[in-house]
C-alpha atoms as a PDB file:
ATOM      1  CA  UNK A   1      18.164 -16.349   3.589  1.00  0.00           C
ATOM      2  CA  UNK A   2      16.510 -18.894   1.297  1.00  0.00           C
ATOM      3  CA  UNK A   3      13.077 -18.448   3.208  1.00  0.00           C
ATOM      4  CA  UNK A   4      13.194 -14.525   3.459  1.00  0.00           C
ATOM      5  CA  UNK A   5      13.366 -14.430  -0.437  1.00  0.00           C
ATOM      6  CA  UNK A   6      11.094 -16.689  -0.554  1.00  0.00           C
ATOM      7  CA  UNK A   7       8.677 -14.573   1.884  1.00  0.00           C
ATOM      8  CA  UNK A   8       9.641 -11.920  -0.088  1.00  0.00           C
ATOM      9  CA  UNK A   9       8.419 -13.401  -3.923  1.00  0.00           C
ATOM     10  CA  UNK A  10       5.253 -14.320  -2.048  1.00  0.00           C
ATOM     11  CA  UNK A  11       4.380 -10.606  -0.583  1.00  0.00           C
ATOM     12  CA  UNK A  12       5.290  -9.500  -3.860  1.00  0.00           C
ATOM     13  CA  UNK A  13       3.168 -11.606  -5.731  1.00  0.00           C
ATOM     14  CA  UNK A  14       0.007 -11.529  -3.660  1.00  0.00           C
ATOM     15  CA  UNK A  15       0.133  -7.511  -3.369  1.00  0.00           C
ATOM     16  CA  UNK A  16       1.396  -7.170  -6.909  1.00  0.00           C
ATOM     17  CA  UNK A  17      -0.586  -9.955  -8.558  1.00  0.00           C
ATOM     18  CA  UNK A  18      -3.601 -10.617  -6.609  1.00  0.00           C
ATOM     19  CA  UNK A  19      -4.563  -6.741  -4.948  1.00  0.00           C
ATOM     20  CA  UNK A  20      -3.237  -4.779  -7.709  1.00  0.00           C
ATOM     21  CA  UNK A  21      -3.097  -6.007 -11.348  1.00  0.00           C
ATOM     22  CA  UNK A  22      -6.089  -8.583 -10.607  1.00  0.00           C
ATOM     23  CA  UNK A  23      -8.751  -5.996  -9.023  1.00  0.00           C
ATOM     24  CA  UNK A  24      -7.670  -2.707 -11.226  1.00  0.00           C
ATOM     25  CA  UNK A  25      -8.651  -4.980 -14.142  1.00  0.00           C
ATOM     26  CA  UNK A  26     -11.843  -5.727 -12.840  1.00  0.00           C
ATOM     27  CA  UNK A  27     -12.107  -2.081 -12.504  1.00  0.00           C
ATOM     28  CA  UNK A  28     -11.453  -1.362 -15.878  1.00  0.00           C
ATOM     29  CA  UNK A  29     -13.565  -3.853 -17.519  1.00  0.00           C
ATOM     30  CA  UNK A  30     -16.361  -2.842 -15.626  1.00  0.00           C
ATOM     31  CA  UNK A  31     -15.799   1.058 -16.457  1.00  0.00           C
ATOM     32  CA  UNK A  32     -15.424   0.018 -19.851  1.00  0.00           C
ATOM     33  CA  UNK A  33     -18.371  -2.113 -20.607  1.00  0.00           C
ATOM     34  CA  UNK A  34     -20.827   0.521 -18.530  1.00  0.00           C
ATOM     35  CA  UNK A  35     -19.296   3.862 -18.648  1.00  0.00           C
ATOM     36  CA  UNK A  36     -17.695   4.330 -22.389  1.00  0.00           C
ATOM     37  CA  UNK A  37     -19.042   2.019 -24.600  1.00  0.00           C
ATOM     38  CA  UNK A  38     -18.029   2.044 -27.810  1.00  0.00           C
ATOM     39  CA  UNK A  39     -15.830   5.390 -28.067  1.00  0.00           C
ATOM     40  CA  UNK A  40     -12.500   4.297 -29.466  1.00  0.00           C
ATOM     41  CA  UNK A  41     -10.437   6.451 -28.657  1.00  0.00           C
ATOM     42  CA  UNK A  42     -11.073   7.211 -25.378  1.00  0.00           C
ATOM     43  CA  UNK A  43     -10.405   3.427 -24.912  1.00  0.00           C
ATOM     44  CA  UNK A  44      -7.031   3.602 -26.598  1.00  0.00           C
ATOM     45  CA  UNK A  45      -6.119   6.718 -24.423  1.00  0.00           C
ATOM     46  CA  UNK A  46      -7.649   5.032 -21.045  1.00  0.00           C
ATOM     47  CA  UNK A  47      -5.218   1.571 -21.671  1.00  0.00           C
ATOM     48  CA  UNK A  48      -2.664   3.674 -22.641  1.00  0.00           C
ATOM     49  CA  UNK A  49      -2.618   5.829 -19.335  1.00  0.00           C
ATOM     50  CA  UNK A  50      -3.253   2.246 -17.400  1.00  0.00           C
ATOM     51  CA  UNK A  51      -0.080   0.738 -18.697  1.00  0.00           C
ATOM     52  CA  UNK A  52       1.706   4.016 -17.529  1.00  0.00           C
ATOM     53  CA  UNK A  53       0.140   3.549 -14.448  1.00  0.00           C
ATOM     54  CA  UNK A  54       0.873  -0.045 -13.947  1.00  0.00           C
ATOM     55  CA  UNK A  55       4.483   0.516 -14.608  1.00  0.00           C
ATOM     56  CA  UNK A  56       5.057   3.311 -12.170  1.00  0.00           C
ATOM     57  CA  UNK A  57       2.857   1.563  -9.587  1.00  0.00           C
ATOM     58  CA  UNK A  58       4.622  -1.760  -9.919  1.00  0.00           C
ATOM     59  CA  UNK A  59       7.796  -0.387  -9.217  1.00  0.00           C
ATOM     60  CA  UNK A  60       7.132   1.250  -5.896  1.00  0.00           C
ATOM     61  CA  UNK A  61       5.476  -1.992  -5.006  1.00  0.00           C
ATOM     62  CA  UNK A  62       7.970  -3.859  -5.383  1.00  0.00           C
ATOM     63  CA  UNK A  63       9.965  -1.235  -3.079  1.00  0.00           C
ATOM     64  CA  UNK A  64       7.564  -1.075  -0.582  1.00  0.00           C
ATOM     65  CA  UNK A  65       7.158  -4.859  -0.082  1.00  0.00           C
ATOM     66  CA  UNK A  66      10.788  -5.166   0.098  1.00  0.00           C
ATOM     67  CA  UNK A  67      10.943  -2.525   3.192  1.00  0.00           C
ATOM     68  CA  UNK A  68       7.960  -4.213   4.439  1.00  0.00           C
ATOM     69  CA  UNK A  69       9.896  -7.838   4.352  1.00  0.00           C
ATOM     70  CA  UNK A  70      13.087  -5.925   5.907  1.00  0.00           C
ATOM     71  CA  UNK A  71      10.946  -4.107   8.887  1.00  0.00           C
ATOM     72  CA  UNK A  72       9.057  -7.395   9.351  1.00  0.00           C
ATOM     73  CA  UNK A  73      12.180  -9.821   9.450  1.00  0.00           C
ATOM     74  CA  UNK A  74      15.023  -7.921  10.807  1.00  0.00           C
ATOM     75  CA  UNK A  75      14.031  -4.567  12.491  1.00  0.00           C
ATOM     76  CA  UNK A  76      10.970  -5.232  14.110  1.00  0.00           C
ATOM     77  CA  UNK A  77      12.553  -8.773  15.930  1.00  0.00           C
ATOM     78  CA  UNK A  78      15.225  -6.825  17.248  1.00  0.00           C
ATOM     79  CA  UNK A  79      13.428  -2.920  17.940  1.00  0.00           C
ATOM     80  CA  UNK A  80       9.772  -3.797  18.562  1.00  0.00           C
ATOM     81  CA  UNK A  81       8.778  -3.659  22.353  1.00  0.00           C
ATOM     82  CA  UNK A  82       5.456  -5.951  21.252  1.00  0.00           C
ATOM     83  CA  UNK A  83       7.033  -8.233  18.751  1.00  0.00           C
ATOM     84  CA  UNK A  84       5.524 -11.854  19.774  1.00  0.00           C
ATOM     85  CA  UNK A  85       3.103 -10.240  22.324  1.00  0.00           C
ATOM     86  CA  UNK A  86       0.447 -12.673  21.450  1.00  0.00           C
ATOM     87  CA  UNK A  87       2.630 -15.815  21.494  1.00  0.00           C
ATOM     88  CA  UNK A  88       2.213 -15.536  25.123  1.00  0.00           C
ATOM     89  CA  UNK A  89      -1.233 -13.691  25.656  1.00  0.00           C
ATOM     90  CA  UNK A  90      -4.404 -14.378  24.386  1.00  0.00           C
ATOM     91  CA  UNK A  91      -5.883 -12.678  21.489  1.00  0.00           C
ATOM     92  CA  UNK A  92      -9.253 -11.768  22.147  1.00  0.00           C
ATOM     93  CA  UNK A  93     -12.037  -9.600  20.015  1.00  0.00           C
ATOM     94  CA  UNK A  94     -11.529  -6.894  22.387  1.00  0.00           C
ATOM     95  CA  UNK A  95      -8.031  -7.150  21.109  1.00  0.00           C
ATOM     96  CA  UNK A  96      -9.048  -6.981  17.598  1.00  0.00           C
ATOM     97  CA  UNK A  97     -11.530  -4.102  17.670  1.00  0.00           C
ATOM     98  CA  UNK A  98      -8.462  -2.440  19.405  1.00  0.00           C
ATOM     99  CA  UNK A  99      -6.503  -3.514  16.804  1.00  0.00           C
ATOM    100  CA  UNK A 100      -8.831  -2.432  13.920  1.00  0.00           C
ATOM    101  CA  UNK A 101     -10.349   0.844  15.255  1.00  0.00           C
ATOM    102  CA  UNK A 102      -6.450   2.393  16.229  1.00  0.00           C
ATOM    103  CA  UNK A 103      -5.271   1.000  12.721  1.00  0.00           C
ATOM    104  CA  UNK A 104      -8.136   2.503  10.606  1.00  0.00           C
ATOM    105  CA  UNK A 105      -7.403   6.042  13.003  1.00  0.00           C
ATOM    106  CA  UNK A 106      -3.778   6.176  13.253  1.00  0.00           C
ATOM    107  CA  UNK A 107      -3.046   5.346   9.411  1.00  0.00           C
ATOM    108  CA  UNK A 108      -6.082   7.462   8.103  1.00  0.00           C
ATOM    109  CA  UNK A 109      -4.117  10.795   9.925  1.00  0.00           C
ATOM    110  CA  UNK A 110      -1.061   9.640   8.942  1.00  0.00           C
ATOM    111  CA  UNK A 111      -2.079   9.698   5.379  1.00  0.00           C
ATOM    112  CA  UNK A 112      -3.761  12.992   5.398  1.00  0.00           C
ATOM    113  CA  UNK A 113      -0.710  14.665   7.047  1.00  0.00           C
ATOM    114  CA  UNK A 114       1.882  13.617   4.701  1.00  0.00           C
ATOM    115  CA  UNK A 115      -0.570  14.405   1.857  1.00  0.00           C
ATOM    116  CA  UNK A 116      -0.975  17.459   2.979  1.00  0.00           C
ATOM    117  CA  UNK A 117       2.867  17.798   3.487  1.00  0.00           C
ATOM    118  CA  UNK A 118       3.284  16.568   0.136  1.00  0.00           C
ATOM    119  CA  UNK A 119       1.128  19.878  -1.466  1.00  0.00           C
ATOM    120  CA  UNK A 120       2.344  22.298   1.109  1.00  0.00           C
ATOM    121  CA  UNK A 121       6.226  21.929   1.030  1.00  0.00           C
ATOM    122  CA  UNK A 122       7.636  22.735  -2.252  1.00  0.00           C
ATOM    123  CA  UNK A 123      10.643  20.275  -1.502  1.00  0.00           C
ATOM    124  CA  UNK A 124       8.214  17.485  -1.977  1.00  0.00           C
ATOM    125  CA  UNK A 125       6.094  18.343  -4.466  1.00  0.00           C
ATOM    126  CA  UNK A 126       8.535  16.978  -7.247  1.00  0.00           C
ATOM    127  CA  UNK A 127       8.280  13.204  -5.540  1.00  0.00           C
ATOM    128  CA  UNK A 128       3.948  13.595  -4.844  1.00  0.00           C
ATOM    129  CA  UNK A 129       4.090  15.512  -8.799  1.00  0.00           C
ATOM    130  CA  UNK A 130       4.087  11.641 -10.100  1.00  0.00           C
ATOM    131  CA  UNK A 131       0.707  10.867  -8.892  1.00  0.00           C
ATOM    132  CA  UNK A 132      -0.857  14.410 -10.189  1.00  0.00           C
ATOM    133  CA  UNK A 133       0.521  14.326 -14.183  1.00  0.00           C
ATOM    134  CA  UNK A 134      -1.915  11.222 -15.539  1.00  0.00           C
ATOM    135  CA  UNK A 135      -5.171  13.459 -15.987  1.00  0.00           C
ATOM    136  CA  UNK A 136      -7.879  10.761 -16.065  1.00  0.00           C
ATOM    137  CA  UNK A 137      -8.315   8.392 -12.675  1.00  0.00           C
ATOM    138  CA  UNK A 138      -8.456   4.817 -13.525  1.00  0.00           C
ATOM    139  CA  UNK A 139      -8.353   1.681 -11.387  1.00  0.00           C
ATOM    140  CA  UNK A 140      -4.609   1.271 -11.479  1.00  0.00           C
ATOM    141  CA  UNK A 141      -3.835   5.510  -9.999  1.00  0.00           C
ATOM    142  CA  UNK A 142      -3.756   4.654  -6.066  1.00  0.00           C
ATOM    143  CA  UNK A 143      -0.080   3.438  -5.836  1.00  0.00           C
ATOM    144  CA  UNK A 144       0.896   5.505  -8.579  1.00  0.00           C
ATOM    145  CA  UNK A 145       3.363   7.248  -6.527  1.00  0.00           C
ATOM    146  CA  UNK A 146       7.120   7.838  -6.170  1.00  0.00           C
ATOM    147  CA  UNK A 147       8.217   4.852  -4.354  1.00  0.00           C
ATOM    148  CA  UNK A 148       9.534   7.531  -1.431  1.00  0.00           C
ATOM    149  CA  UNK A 149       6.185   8.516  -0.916  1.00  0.00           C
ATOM    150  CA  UNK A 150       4.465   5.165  -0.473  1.00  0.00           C
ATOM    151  CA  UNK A 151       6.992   4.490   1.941  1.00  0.00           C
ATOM    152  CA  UNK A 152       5.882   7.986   3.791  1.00  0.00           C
ATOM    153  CA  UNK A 153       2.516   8.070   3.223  1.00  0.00           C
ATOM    154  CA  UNK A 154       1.482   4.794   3.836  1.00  0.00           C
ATOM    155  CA  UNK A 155       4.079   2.309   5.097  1.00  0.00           C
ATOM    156  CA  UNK A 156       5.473   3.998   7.980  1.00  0.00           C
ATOM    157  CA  UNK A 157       2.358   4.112   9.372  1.00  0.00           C
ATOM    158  CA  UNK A 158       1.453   0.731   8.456  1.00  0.00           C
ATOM    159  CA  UNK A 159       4.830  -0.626  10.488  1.00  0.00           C
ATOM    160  CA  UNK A 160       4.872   2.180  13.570  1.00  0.00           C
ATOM    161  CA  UNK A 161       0.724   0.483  14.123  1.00  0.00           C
ATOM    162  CA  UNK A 162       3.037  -2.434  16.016  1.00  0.00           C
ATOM    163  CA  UNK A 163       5.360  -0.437  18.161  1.00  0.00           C
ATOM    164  CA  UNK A 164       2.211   1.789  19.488  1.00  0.00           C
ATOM    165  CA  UNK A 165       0.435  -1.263  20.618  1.00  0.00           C
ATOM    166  CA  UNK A 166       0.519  -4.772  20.628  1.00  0.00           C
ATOM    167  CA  UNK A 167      -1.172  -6.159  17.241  1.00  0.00           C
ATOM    168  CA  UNK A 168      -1.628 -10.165  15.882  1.00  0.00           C
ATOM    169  CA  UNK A 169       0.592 -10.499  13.143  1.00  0.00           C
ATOM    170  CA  UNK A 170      -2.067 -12.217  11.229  1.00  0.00           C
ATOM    171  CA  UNK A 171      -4.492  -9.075  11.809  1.00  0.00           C
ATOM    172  CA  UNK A 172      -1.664  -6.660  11.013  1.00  0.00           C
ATOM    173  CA  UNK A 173      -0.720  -8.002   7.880  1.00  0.00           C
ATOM    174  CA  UNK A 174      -5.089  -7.923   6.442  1.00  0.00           C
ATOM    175  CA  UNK A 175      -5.018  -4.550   7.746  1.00  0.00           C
ATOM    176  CA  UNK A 176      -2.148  -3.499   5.748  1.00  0.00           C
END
């Protein structure tokens, strides 16, 4: 188990780390030093809002990744029909435009399903409320979700991706 926590600080640390905190900064300073200039308190109230966002984001990271570590290490080995396809066929670019194109389409209406699921039943709406209550959209507000949701909106689809077709783990994991 040594190597799957392992696995599992390094996911957490590149999505975390790296994609998250590292480009929604670069985000911010940029709005900052071109959009608001010297206004104060508008600065004070954007940081503000960022560190709640950064909070409630991180924390439904750090959920997802850990489903993502447990789908990748123990259910798709022993549930996924393609698991290892391409240890013993070649990967080709036909095989990654496949891979790309049914990705992008697949997770795209996914998404916009369970978004729309998220607005239209009133059982859900407390779990999707998270993302709606910070007013002003900064760079940290994507994965500002109930940790449920990311799994739904996103994740699932992200994972099911490799038991509709046969996809290079390497690919799979950029994509997602």
């Amino acid at each position: 188990y040594h190597g799957q926590a392992a696995k599992l600080a390094e996911v957490l640390l590149g999505q975390i780390v790296l994609c998250y905190l590292l480009v929604g900064s670069l985000g911010e300073l940029y709005h900052h030093k071109s959009l608001i200039h010297d206004d104060k308190t508008m600065k004070q109230r954007r940081w503000e809002q960022s560190r709640q966002e950064i909070v409630l984001a991180v924390e439904a990271l750090v959920g997802v990744c850990a489903f993502s570590c447990a789908v990748y290490e123990i259910i798709d080995p022993a549930w996924c029909p393609y698991f290892g396809y391409f240890e013993k066929h070649p990967y080709s670019a036909g095989w990654l435009a496949a891979n790309v194109g049914f990705y992008l389409v697949f997770c795209d209406a996914w998404f916009y399903w369970w978004h729309y699921a998220f607005h239209y039943f009133g059982s859900l709406w407390p779990m999707h409320y998270q993302h709606h209550q910070l007013r002003e959209p900064t760079s940290f507000g994507g994965p500002t979700v109930h940790v449920v949701e990311l799994i739904l909106e996103y994740t699932l689809a992200h994972h099911l991706c490799n038991y509709l077709m046969p996809f290079h783990p390497i690919t799979h994991r950029v994509l997602g």
